[in-house]
PDB file of N, CA and C in Angstrom:
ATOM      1  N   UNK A   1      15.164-149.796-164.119  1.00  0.00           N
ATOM      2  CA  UNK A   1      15.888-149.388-162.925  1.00  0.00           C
ATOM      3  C   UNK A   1      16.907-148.312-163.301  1.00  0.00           C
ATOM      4  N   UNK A   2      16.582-147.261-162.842  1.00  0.00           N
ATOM      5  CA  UNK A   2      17.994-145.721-163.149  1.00  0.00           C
ATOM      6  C   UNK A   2      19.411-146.455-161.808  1.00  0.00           C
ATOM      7  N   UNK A   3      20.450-145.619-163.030  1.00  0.00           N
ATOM      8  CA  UNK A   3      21.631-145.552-162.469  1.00  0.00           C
ATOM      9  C   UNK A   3      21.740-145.211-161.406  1.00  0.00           C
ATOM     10  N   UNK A   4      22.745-145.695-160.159  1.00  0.00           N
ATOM     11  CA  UNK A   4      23.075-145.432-159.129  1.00  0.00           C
ATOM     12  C   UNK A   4      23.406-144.144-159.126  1.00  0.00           C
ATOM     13  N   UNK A   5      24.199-143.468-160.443  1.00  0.00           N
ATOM     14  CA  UNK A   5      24.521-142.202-159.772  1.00  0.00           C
ATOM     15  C   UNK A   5      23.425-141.036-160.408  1.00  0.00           C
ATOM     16  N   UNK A   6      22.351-141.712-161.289  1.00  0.00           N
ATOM     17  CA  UNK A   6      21.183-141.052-161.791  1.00  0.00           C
ATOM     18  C   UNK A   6      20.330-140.365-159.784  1.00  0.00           C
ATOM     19  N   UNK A   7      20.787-141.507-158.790  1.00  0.00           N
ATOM     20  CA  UNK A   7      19.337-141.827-157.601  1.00  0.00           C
ATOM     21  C   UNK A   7      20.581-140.993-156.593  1.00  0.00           C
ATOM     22  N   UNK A   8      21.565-140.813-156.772  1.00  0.00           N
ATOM     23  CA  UNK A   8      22.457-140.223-155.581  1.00  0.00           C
ATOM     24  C   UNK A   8      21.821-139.104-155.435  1.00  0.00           C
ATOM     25  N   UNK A   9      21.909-138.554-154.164  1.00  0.00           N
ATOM     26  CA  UNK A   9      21.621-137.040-153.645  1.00  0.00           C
ATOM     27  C   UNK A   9      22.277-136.024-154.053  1.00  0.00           C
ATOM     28  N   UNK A  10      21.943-135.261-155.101  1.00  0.00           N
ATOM     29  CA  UNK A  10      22.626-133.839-155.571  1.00  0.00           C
ATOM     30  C   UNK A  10      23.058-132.836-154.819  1.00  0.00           C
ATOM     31  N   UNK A  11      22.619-132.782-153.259  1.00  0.00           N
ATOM     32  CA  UNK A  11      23.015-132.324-152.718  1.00  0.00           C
ATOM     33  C   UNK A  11      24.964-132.067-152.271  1.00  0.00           C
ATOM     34  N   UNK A  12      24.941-133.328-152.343  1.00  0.00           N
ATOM     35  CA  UNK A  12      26.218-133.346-152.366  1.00  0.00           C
ATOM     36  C   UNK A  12      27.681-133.204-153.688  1.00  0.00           C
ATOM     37  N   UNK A  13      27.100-132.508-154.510  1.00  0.00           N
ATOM     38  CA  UNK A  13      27.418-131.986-155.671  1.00  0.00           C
ATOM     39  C   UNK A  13      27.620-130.839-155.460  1.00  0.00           C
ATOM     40  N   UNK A  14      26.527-129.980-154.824  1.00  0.00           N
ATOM     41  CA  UNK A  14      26.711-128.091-154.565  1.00  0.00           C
ATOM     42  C   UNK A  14      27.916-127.879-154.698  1.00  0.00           C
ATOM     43  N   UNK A  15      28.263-126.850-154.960  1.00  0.00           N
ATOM     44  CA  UNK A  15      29.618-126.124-154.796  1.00  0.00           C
ATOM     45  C   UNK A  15      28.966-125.124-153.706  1.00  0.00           C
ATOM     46  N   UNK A  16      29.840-125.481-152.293  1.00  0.00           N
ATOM     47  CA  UNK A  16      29.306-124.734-151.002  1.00  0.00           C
ATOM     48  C   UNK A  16      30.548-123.608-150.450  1.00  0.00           C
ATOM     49  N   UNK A  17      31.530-123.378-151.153  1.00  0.00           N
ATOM     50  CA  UNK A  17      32.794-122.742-150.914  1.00  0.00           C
ATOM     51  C   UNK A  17      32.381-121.270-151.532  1.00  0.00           C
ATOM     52  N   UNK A  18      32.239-120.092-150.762  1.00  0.00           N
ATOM     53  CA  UNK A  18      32.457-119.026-150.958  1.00  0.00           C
ATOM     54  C   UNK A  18      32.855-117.682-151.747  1.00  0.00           C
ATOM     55  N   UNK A  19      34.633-118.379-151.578  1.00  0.00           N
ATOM     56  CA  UNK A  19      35.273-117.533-152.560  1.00  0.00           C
ATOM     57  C   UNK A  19      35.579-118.352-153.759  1.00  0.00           C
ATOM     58  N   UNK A  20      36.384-118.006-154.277  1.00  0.00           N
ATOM     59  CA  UNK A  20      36.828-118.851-155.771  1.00  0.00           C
ATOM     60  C   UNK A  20      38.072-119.223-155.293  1.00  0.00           C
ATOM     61  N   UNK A  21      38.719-120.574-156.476  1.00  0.00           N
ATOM     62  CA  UNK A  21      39.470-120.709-155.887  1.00  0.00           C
ATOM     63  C   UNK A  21      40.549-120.298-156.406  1.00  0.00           C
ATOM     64  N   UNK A  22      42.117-120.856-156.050  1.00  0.00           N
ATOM     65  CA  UNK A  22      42.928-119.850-155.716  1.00  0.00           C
ATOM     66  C   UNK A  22      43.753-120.608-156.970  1.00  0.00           C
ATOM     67  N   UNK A  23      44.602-119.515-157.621  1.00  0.00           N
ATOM     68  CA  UNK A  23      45.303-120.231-158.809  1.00  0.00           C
ATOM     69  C   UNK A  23      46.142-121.550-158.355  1.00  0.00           C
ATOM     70  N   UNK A  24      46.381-121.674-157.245  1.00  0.00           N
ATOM     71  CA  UNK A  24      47.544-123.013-156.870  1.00  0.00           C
ATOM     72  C   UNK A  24      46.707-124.289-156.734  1.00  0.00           C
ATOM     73  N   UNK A  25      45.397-124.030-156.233  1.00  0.00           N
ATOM     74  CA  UNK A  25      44.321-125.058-156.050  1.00  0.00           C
ATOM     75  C   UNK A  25      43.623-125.505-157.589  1.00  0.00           C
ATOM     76  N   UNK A  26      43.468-124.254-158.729  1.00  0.00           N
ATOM     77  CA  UNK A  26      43.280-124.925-160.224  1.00  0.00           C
ATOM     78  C   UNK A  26      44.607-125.428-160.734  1.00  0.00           C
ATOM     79  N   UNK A  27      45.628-125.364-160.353  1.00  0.00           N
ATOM     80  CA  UNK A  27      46.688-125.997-161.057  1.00  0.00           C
ATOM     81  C   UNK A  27      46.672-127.259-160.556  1.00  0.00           C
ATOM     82  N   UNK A  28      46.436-127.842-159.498  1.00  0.00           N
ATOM     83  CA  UNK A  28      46.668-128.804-158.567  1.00  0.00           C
ATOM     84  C   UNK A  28      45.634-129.411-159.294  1.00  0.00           C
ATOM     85  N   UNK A  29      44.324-129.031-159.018  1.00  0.00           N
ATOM     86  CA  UNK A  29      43.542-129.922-160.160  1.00  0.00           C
ATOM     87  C   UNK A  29      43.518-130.142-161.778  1.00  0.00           C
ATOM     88  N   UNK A  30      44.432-129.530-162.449  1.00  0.00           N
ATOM     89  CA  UNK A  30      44.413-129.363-163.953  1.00  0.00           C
ATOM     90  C   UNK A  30      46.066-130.600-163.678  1.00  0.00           C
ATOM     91  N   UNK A  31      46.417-130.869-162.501  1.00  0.00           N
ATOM     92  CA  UNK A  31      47.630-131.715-162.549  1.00  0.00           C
ATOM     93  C   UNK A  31      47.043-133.463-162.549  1.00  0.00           C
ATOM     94  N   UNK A  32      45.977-133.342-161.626  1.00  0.00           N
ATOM     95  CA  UNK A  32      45.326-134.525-161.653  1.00  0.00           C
ATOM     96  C   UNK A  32      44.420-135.162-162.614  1.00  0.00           C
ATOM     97  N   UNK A  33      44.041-133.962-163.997  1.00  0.00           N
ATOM     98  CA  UNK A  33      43.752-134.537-164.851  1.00  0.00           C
ATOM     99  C   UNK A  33      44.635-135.561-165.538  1.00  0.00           C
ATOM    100  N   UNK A  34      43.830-136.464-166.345  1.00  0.00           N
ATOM    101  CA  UNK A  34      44.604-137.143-167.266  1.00  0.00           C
ATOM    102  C   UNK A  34      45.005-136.112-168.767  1.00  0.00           C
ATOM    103  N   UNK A  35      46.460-136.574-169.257  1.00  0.00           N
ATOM    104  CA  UNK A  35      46.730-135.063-170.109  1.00  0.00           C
ATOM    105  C   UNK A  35      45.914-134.710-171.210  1.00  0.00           C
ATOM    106  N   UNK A  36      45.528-135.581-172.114  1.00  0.00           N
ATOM    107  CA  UNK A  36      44.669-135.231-173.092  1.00  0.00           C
ATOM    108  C   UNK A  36      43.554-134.557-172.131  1.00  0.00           C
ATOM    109  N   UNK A  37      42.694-134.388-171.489  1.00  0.00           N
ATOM    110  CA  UNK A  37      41.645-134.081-170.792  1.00  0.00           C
ATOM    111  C   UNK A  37      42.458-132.745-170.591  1.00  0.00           C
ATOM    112  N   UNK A  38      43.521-132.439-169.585  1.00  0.00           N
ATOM    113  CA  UNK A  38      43.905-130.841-169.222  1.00  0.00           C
ATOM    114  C   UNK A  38      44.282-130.586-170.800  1.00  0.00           C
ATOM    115  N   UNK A  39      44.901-130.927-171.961  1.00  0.00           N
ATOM    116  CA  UNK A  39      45.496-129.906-173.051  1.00  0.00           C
ATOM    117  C   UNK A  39      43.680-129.817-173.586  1.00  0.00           C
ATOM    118  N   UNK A  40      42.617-130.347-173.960  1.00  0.00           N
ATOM    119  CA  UNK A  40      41.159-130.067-174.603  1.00  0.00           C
ATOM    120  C   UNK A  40      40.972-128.697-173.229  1.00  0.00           C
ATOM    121  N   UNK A  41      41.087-129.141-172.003  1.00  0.00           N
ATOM    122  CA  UNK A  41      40.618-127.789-170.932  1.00  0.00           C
ATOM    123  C   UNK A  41      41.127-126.721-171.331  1.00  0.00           C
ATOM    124  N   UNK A  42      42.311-127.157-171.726  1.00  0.00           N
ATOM    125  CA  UNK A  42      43.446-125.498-171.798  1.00  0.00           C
ATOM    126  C   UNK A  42      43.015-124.741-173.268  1.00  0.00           C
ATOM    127  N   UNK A  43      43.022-125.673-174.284  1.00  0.00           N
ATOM    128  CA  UNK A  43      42.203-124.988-175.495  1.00  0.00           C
ATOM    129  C   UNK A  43      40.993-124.392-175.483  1.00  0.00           C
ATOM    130  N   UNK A  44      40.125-124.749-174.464  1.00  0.00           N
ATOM    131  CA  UNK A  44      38.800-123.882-174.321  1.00  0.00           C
ATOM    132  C   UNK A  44      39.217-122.958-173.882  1.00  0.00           C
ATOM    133  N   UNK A  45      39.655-123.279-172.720  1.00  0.00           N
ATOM    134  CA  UNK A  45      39.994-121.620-171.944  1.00  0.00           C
ATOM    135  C   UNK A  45      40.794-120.868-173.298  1.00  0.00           C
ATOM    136  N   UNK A  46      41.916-120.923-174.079  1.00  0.00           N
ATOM    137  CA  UNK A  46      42.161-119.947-175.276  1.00  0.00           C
ATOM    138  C   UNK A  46      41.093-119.541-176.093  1.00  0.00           C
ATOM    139  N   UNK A  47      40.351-120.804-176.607  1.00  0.00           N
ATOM    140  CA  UNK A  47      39.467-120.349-177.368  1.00  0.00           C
ATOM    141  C   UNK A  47      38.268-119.345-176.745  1.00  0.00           C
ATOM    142  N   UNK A  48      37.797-119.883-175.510  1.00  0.00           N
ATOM    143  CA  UNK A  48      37.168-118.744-174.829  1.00  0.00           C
ATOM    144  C   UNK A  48      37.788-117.315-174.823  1.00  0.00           C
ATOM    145  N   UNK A  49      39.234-117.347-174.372  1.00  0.00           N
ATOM    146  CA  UNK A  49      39.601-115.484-174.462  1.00  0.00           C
ATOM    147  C   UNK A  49      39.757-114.860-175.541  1.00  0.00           C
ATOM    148  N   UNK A  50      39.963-115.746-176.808  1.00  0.00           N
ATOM    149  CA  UNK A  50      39.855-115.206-178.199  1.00  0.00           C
ATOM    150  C   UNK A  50      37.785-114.580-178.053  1.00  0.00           C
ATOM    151  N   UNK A  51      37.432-115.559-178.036  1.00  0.00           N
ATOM    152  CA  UNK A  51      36.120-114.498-178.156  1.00  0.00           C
ATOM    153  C   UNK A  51      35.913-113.666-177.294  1.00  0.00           C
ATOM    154  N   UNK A  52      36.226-113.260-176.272  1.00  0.00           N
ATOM    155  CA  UNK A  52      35.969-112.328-175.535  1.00  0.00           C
ATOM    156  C   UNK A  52      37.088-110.893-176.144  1.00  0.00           C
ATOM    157  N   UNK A  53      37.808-111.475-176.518  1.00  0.00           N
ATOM    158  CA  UNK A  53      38.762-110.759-176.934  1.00  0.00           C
ATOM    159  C   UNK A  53      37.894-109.977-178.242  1.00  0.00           C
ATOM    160  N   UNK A  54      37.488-110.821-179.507  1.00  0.00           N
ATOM    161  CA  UNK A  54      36.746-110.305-180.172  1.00  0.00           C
ATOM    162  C   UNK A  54      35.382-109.427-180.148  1.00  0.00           C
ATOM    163  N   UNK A  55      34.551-109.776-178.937  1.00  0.00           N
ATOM    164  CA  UNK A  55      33.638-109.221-178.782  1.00  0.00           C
ATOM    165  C   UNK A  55      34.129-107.665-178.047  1.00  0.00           C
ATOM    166  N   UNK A  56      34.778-107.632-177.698  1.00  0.00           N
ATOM    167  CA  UNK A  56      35.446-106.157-176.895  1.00  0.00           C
ATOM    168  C   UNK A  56      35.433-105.359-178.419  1.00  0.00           C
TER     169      UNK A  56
END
């Protein structure tokens, strides 16, 4: 028997919003993380602009 959330409708997962969102709406959610979870988020995002940084 698969997991309940293996059989849920993906549909309701889409991201159906348009524009992107707005810096006050990612802070609001980087607030509702638990903190270890937002400081690992915030190190990707650095480590991500270091390589972009390098590849330039």
């Amino acid at each position: 028997e698969k997991a309940p959330s293996v059989c849920e409708d993906e549909s309701e997962y889409k991201y159906k919003r348009k524009k992107s969102a707005s810096k006050k709406e990612v802070l609001a959610l980087l607030n509702e993380l638990p903190p270890q979870i937002r400081e690992h988020y915030l190190n990707l995002l650095k480590l991500e602009k270091e390589l972009w940084k390098k590849k330039d």
